[in-house]
N, C-alpha and C. Protein backbone atom coordinates (compact mmCIF):
# COMPACT_ATOMS: atom_id res chain seq x y z
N UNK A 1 0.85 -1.18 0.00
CA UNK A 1 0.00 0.00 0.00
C UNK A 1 0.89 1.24 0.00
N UNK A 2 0.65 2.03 -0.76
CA UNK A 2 1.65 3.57 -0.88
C UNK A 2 1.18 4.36 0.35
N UNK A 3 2.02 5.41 0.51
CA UNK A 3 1.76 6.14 1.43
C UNK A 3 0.48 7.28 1.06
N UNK A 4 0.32 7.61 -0.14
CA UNK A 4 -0.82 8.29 -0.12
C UNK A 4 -2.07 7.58 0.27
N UNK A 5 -2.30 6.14 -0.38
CA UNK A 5 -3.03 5.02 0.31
C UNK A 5 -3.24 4.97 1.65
N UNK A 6 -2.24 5.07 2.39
CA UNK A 6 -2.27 4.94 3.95
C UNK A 6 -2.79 5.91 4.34
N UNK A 7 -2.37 7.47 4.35
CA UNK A 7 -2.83 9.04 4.84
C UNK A 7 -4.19 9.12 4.53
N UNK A 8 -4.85 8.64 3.28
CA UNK A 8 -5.74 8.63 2.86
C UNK A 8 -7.51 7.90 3.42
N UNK A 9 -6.37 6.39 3.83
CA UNK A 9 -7.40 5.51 4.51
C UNK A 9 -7.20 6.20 5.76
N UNK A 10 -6.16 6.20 6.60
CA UNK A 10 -6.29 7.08 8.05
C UNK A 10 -6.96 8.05 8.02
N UNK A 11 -7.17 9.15 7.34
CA UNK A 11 -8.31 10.28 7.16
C UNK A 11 -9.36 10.07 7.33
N UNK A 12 -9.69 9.08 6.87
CA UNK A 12 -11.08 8.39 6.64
C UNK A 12 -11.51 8.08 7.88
N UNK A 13 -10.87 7.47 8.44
CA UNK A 13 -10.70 6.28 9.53
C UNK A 13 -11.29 7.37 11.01
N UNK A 14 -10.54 8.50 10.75
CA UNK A 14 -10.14 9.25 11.49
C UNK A 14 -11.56 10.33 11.50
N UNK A 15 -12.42 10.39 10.52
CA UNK A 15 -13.32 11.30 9.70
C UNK A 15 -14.68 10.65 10.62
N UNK A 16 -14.54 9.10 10.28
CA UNK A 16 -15.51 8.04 10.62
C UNK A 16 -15.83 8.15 11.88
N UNK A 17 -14.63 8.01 12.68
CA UNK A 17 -14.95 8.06 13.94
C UNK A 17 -15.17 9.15 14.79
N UNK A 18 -15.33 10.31 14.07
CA UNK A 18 -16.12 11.39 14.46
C UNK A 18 -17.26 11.73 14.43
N UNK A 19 -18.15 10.51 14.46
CA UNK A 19 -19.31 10.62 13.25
C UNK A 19 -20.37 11.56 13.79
N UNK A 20 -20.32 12.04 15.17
CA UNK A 20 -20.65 12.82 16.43
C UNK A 20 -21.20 13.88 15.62
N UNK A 21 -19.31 14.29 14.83
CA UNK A 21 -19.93 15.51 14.64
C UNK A 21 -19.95 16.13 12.98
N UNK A 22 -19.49 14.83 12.13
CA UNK A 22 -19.34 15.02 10.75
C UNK A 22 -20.34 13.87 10.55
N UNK A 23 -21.06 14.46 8.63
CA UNK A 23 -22.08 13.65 8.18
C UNK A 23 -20.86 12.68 7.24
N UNK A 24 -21.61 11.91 6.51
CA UNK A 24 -20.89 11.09 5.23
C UNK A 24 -19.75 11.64 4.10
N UNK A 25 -18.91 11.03 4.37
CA UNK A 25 -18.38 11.74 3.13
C UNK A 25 -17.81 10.27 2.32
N UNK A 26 -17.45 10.29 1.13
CA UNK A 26 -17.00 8.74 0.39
C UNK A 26 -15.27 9.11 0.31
N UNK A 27 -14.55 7.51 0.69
CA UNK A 27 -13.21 7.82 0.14
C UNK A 27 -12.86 8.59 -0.22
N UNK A 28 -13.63 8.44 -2.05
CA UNK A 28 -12.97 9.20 -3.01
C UNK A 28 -13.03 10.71 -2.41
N UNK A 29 -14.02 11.71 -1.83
CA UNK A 29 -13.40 12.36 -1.35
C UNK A 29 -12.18 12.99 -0.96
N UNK A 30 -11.97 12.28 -0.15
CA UNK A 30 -10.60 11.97 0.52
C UNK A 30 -9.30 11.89 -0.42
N UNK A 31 -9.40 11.03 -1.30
CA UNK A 31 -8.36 10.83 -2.05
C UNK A 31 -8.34 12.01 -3.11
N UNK A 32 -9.42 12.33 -3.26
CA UNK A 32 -9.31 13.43 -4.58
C UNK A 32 -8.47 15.19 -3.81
N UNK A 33 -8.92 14.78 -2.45
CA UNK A 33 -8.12 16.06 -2.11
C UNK A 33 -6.96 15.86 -1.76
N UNK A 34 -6.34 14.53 -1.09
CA UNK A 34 -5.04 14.28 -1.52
C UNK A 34 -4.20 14.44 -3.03
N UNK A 35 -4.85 13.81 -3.34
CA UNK A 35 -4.42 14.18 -5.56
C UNK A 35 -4.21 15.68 -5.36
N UNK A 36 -5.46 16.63 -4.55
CA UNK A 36 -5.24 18.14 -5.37
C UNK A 36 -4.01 18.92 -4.10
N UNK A 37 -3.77 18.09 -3.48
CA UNK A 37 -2.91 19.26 -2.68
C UNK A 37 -3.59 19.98 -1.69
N UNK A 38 -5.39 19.16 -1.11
CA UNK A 38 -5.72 19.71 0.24
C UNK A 38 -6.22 18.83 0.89
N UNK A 39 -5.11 18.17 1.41
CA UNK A 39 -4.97 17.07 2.77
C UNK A 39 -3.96 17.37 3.35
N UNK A 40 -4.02 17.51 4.45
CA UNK A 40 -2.79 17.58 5.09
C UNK A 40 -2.69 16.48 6.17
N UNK A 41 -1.98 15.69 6.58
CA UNK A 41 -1.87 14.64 7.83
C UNK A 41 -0.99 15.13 8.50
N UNK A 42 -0.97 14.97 10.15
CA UNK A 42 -0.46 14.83 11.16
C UNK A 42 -0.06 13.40 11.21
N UNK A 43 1.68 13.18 11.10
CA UNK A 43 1.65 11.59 11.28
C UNK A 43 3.29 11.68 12.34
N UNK A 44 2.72 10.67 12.77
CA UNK A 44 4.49 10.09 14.13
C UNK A 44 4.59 8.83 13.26
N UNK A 45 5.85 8.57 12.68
CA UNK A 45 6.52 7.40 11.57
C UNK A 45 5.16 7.48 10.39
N UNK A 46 4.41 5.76 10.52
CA UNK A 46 3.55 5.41 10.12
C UNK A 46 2.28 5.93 10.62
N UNK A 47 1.75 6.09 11.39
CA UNK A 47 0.50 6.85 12.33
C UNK A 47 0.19 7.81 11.96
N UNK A 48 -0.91 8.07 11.36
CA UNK A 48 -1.59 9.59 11.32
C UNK A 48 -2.14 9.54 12.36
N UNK A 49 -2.13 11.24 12.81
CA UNK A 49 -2.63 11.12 14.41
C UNK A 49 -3.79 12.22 14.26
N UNK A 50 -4.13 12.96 12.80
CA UNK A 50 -4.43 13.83 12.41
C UNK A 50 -4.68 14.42 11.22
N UNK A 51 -6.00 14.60 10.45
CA UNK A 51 -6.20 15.64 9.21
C UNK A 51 -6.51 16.60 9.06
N UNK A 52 -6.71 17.30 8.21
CA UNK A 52 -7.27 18.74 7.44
C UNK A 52 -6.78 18.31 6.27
N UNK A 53 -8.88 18.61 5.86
CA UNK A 53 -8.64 18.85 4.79
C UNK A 53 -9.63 20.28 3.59
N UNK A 54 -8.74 21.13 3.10
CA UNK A 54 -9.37 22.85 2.65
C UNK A 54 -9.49 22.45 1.45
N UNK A 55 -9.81 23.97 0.22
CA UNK A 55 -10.12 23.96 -0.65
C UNK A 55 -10.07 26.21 -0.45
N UNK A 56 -9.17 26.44 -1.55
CA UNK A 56 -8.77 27.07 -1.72
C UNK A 56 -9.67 28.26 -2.46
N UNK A 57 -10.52 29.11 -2.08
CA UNK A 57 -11.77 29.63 -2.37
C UNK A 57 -11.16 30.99 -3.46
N UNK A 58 -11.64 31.43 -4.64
CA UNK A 58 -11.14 32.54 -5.62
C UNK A 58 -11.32 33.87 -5.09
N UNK A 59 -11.90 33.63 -3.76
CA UNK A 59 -12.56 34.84 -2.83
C UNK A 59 -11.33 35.32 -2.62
N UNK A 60 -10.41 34.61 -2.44
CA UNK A 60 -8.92 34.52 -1.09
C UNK A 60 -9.21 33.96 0.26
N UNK A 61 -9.96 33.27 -0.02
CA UNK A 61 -10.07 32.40 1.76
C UNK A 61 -9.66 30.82 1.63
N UNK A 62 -8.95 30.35 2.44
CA UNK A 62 -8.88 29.09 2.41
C UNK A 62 -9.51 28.51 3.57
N UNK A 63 -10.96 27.31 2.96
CA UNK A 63 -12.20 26.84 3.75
C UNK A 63 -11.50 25.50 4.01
N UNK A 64 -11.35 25.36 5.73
CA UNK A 64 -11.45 24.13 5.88
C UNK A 64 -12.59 23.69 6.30
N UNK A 65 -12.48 22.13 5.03
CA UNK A 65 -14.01 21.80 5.01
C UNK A 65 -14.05 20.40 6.29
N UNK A 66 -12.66 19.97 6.75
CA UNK A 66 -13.15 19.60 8.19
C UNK A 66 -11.67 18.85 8.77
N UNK A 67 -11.39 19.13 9.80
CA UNK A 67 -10.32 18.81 10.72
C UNK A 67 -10.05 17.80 11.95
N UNK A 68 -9.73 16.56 12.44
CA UNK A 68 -9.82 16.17 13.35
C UNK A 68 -9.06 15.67 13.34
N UNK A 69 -8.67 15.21 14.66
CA UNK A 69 -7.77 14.21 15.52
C UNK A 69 -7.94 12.86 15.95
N UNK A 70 -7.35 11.79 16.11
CA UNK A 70 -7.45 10.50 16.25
C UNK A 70 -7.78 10.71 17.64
N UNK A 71 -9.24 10.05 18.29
CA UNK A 71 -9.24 10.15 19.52
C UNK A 71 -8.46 9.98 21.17
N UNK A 72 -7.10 9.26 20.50
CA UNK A 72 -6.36 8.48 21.21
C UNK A 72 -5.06 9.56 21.74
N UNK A 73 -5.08 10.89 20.45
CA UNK A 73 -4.33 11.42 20.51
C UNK A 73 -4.73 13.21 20.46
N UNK A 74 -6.48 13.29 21.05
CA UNK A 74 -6.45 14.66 21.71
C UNK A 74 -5.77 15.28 22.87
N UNK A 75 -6.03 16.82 22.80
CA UNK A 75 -5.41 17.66 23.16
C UNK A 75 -3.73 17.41 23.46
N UNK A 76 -3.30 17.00 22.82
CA UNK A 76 -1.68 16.83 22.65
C UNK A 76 -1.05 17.98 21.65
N UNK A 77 -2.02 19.06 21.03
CA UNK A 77 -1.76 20.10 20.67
C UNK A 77 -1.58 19.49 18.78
N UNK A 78 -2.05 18.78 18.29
CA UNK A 78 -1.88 18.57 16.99
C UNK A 78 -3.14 19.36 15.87
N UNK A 79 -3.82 19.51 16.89
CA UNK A 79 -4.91 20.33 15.86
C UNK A 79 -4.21 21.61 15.65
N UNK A 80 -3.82 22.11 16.93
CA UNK A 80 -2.78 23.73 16.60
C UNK A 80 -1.73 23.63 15.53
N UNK A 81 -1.21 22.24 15.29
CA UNK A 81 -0.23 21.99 14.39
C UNK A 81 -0.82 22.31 13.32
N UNK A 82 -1.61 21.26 12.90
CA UNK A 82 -2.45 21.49 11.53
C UNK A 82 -2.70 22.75 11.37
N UNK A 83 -3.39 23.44 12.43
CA UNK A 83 -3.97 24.97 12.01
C UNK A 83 -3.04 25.41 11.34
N UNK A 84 -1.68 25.79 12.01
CA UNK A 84 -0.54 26.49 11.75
C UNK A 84 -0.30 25.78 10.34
N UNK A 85 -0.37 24.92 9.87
CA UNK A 85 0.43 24.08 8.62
C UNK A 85 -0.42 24.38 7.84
N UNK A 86 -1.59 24.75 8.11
CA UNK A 86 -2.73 25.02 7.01
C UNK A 86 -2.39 26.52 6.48
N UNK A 87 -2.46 27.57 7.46
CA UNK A 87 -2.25 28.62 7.42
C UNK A 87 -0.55 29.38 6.82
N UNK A 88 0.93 28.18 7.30
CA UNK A 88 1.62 28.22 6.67
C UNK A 88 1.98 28.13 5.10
N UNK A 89 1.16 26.86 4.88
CA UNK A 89 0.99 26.11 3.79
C UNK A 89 0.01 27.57 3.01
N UNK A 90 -0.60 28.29 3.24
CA UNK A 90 -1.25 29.35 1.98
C UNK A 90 -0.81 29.63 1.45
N UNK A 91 -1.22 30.00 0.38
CA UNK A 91 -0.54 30.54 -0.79
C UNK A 91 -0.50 32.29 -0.29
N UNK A 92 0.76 33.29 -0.52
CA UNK A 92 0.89 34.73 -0.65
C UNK A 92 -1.03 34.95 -0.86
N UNK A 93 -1.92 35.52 -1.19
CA UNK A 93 -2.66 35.63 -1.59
C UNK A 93 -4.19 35.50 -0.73
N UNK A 94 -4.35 34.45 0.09
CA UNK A 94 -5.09 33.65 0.80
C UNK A 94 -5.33 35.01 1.62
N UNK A 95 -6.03 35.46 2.31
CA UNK A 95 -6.16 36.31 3.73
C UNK A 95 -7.35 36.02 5.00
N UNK A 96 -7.45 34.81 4.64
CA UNK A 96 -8.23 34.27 5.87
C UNK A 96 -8.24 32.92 5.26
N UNK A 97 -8.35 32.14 7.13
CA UNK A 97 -8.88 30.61 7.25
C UNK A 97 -10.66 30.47 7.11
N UNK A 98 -11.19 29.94 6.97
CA UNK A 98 -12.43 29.98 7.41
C UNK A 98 -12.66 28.73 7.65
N UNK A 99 -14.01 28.20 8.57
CA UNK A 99 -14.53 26.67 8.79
C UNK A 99 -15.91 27.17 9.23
N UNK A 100 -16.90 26.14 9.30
CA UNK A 100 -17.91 26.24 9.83
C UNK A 100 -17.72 24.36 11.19
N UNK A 101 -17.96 25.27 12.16
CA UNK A 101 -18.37 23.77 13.16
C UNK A 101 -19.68 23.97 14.22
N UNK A 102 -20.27 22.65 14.29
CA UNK A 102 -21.69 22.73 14.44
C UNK A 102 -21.65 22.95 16.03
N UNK A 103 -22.74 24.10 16.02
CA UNK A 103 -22.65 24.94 17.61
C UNK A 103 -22.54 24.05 18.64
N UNK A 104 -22.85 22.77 19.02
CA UNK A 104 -22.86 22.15 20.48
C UNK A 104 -21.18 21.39 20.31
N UNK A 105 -20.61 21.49 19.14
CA UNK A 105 -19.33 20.74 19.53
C UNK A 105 -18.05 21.79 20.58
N UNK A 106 -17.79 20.92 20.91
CA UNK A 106 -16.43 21.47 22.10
C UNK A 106 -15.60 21.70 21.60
N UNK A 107 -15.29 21.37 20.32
CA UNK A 107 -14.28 22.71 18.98
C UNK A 107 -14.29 23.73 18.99
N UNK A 108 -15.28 24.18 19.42
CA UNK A 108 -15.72 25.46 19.09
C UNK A 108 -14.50 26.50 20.14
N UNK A 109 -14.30 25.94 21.61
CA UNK A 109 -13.46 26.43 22.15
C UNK A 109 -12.31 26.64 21.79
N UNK A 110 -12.11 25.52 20.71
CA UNK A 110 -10.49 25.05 20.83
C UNK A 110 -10.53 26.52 19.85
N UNK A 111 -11.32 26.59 18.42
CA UNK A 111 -10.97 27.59 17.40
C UNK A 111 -11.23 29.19 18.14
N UNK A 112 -11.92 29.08 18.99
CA UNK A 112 -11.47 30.37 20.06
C UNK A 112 -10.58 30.82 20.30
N UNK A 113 -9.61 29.65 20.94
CA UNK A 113 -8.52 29.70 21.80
C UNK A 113 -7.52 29.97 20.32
N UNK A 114 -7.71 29.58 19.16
CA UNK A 114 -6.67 29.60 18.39
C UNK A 114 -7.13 31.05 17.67
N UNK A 115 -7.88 31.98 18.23
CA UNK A 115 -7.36 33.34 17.58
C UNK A 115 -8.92 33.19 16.20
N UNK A 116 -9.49 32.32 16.44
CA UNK A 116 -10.91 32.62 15.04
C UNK A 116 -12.02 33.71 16.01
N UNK A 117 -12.40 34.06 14.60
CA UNK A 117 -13.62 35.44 15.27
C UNK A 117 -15.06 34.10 14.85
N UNK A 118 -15.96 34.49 15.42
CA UNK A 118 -17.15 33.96 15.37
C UNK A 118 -17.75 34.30 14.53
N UNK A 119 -18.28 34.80 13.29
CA UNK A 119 -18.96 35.42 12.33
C UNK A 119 -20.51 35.42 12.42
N UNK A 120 -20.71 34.33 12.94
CA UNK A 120 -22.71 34.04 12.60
C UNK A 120 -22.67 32.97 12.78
N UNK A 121 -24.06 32.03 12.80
CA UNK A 121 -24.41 31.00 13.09
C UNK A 121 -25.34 30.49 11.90
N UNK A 122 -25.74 29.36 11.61
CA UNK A 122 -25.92 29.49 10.28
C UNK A 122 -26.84 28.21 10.20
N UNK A 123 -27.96 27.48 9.53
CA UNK A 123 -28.45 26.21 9.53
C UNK A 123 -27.73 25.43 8.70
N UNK A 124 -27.18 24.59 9.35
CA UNK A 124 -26.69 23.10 8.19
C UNK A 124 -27.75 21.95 7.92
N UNK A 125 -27.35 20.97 7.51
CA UNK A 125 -28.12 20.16 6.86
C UNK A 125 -28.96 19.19 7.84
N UNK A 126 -28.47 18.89 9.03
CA UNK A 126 -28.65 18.42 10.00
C UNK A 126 -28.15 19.28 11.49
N UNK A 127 -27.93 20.33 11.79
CA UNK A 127 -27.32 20.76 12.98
C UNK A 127 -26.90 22.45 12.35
N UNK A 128 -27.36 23.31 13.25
CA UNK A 128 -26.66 24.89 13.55
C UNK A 128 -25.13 24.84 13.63
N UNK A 129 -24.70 25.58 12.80
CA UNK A 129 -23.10 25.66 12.60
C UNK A 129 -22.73 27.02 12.86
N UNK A 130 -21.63 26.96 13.71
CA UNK A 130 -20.69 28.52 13.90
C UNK A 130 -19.74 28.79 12.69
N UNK A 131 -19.78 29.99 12.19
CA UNK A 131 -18.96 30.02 11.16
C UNK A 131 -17.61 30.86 12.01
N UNK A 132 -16.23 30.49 11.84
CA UNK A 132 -15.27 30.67 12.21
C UNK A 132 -14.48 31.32 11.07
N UNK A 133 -13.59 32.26 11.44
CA UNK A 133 -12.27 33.04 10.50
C UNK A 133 -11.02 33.21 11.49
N UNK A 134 -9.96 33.29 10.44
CA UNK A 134 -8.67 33.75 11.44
C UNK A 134 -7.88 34.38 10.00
N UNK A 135 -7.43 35.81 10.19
CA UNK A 135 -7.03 36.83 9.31
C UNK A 135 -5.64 35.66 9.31
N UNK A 136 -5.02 35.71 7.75
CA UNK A 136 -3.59 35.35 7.69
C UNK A 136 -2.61 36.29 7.39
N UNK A 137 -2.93 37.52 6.76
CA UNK A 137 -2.24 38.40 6.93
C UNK A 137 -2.59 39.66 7.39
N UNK A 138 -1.90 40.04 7.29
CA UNK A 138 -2.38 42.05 8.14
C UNK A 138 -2.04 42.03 9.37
């Protein structure tokens, strides 16, 4: 199995067992944003401990469309990693993060604590979502 294979199924894996607070998404998903250059993994050797994965908006915002951690390996500070790698990883151009996460999750603190403004609240498909930003430059 290649390593994009592996990051790819761990994403998943990792996606799944959040199911709390994310709806369905298929593999291919997954793999197609690996192919484009918006996956990012958190991994120790072989182990992903961690994804994000964005999509690069013509607005200048880069939307992450959803982020989590292997349960085994919260608050060990890897979501701050990702943030930062997401936000490193922009292109010159980009001037905000954005995400939406659904109001009763306990994320919501963490993207507090990491410097996002709250924008509005918003209906999703199943659950009220906070929409989140964090300026990347200025």
């Amino acid at each position: 199995m290649s390593r994009e294979d592996m990051d790819v199924d761990a994403a998943k894996a990792i996606f799944d067992d959040h199911n709390d607070v994310f709806g369905w998404q298929p593999r291919g998903a997954f793999a197609r944003s690996h192919a484009n250059g918006q996956l990012l993994v958190c991994a120790a050797g072989r182990e992903v401990l961690g994804f994000c994965r964005f999509y690069d908006r013509r607005d200048g915002i880069r939307k992450i469309y959803d982020m989590a951690v292997a349960r085994a390996h919260l608050r060990e500070g890897i979501g701050a990693r990702m943030l930062g790698a997401a936000g490193a990883a922009a292109p010159r151009d980009r001037l905000a993060i954005e995400l939406k996460c659904p109001e009763a999750a306990a994320a919501n603190l963490f993207y507090e604590a990491m410097g996002f403004v709250s924008l509005a609240a918003e209906a999703g498909k199943r659950k009220r979502l906070r929409v989140w930003r964090r300026e990347l430059r200025g």
